[in-house]
Protein backbone atom coordinates (compact mmCIF):
# COMPACT_ATOMS: atom_id res chain seq x y z
CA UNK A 1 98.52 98.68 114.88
CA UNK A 2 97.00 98.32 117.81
CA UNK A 3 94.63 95.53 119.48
CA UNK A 4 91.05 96.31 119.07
CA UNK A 5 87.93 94.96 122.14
CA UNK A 6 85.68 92.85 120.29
CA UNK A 7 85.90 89.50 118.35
CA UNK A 8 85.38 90.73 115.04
CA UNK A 9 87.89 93.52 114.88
CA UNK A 10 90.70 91.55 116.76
CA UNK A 11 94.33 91.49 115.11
CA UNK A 12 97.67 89.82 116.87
CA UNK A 13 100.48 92.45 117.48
CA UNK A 14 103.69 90.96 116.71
CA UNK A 15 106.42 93.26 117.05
CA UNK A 16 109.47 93.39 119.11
CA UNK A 17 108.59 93.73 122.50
CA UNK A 18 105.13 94.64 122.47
CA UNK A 19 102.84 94.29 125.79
CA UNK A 20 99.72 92.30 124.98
CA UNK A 21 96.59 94.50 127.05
CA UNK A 22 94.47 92.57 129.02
CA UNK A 23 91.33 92.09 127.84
CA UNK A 24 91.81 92.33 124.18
CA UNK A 25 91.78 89.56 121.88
CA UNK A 26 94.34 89.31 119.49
CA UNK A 27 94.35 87.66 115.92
CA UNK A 28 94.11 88.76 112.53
CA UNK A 29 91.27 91.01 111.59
CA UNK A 30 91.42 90.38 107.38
CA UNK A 31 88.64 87.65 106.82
CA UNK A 32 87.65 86.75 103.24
CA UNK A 33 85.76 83.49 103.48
CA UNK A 34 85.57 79.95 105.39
CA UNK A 35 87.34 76.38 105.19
CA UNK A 36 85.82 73.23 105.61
CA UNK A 37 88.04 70.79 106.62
CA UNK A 38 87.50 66.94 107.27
CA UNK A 39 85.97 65.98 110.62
CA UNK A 40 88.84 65.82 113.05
CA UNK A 41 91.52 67.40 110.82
CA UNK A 42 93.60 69.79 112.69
CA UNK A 43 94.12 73.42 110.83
CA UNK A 44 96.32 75.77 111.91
CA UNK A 45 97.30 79.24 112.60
CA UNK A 46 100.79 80.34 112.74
CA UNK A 47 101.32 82.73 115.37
CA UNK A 48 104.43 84.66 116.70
CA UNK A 49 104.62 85.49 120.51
CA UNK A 50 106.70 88.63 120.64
CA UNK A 51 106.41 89.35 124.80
CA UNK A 52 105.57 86.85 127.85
CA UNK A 53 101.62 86.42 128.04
CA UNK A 54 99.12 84.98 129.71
CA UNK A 55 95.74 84.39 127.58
CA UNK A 56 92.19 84.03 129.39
CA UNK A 57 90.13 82.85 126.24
CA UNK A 58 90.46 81.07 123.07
CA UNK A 59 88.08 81.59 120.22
CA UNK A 60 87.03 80.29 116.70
CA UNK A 61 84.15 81.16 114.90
CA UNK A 62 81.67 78.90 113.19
CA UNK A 63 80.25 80.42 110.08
CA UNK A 64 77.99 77.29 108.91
CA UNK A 65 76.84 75.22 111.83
CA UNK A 66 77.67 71.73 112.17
CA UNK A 67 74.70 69.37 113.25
CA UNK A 68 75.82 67.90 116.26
CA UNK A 69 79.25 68.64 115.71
CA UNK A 70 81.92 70.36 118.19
CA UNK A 71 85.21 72.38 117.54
CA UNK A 72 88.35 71.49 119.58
CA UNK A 73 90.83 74.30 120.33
CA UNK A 74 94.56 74.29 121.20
CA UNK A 75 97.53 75.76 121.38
CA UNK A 76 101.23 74.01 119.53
CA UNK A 77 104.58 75.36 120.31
CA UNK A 78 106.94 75.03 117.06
CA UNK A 79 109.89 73.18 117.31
CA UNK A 80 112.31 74.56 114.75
CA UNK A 81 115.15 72.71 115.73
CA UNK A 82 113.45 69.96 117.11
CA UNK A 83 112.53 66.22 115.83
CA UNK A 84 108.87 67.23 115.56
CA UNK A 85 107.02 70.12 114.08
CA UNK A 86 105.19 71.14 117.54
CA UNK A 87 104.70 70.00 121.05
CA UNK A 88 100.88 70.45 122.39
CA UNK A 89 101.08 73.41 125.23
CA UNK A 90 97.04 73.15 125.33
CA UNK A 91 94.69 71.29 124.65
CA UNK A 92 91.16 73.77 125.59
CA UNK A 93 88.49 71.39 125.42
CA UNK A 94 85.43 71.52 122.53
CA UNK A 95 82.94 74.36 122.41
CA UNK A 96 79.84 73.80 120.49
CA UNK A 97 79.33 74.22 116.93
CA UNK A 98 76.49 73.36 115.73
CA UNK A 99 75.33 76.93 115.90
CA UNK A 100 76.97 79.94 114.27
CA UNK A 101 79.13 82.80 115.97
CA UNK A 102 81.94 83.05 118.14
CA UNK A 103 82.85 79.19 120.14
CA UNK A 104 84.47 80.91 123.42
CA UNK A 105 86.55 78.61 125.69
CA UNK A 106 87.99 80.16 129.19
CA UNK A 107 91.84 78.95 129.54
CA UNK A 108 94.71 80.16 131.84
CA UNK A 109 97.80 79.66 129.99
CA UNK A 110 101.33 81.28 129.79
CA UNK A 111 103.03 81.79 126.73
CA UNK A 112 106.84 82.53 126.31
CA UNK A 113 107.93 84.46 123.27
CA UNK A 114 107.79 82.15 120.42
CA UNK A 115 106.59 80.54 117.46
CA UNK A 116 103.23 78.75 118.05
CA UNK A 117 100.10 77.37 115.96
CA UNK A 118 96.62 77.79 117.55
CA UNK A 119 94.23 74.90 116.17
CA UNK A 120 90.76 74.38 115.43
CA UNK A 121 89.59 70.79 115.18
CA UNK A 122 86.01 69.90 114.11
CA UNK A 123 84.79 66.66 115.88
CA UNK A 124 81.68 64.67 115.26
CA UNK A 125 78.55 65.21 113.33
CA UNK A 126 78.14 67.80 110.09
CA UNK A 127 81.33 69.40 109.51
CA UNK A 128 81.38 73.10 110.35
CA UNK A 129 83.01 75.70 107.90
CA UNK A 130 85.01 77.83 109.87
CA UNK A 131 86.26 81.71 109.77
CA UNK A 132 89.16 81.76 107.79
CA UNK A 133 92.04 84.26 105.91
CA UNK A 134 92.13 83.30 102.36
CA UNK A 135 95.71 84.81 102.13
CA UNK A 136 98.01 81.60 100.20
CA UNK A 137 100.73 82.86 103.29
CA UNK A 138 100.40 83.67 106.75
CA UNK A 139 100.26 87.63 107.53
CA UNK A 140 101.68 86.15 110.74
CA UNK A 141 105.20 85.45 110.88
CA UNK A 142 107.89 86.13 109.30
CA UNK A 143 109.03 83.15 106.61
CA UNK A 144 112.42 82.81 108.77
CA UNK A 145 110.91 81.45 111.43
CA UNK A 146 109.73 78.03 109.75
CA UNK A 147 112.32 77.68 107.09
CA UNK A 148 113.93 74.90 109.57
CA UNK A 149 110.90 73.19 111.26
CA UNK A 150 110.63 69.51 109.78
CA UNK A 151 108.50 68.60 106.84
CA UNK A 152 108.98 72.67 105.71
CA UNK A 153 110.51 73.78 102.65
CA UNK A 154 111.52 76.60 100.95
CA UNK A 155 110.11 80.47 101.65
CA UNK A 156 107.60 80.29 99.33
CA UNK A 157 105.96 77.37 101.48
CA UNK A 158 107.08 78.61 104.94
CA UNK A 159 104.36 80.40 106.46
CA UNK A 160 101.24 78.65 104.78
CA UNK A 161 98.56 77.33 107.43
CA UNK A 162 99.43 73.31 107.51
CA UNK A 163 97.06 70.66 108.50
CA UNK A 164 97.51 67.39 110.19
CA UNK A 165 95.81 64.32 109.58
CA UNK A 166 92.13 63.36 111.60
CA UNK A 167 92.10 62.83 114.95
CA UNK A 168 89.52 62.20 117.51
CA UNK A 169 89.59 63.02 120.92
CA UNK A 170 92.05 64.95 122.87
CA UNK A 171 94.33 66.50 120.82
CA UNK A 172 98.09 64.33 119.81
CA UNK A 173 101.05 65.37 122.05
CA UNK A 174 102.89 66.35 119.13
CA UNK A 175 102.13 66.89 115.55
CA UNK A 176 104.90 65.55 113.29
CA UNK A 177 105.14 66.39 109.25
CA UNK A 178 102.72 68.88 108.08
CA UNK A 179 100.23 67.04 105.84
CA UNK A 180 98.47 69.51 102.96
CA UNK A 181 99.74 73.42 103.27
CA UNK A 182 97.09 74.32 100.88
CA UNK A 183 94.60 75.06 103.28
CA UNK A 184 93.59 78.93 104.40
CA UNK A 185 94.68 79.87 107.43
CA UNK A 186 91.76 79.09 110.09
CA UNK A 187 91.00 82.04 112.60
CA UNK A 188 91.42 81.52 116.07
CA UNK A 189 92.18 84.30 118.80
CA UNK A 190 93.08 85.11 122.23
CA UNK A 191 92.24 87.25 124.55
CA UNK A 192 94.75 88.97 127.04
CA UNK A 193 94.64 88.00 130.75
């Protein structure tokens, strides 16, 4: 695989050592639908950072517009072994949603190889339904990876998109227990610095 330029046909590379390009967005290209989740419920997507990278942009895209309504985006580093399920690395500030298409937010942040979930957080007004993989698992990550975070269970549970109660505002410094993990997986990208 390799990364594709363009929102639509992004996809995250996740093997051993691979160099993320700059200027390529990466995420998973399979889309099959939407989710709407409550107003300020955090949804995930499980992501696994195979290289040290720095991303420019963060992305979601709105597929029914949300009157009034803005998406949050950040970024959640798993804790495997830790006393939480992830620590907030960034929180990117709310792009508009009350309109359809790509929500764009320009970041400058470092990632370290690593298990993280990137977030999408509706806040305010009509809920928006958002882009989302309709797969019951993650194409993400490997099941290893979660089968020791908190709250997770089992490999047939491990790498399903979790979602965290409803919050308003800037995003929690840490999200504890997974709440439902019967949500799709909500698409959000990066591009490459």
């Amino acid at each position: 695989m390799s990364p594709k330029r363009g929102l639509p046909q992004s996809e995250l590379r996740h093997h051993a050592g691979e160099i993320y390009r700059a200027g390529f967005y990466y995420g998973f290209t399979s889309h099959a639908g939407n989710q709407v989740p409550l107003d300020g419920e955090i949804l995930t997507m499980p992501v696994h950072i195979t290289a040290p990278v720095t991303f420019d942009r963060i992305v979601a895209n709105i597929q029914t517009a949300g009157a009034s309504s803005v998406i949050r985006l950040g970024i959640y580093k798993v804790q495997p072994q830790g006393s939480t399920f992830a620590d907030l690395i960034l929180d990117a500030g709310t792009a508009d949603s009350s309109t359809t298409g790509d929500k764009e937010i320009t970041i400058s942040q470092g990632l370290v190889p690593g298990v993280y979930v990137f977030i999408a957080v509706p806040q305010g007004g009509t809920v928006p339904a958002l882009r989302a993989n309709l797969f019951a698992q993650g194409p993400l990550v490997q099941t290893s990876i979660f089968q020791t975070s908190p709250g997770l269970s089992g490999s047939s549970s491990a790498i399903r998109p979790w979602s965290f109660g409803t919050f308003t505002g800037a995003l929690p410094s840490t999200l504890s227990t997974p709440g439902s993990a019967a949500k799709n997986i909500v698409w959000v990208a990066v591009r490459a610095a």
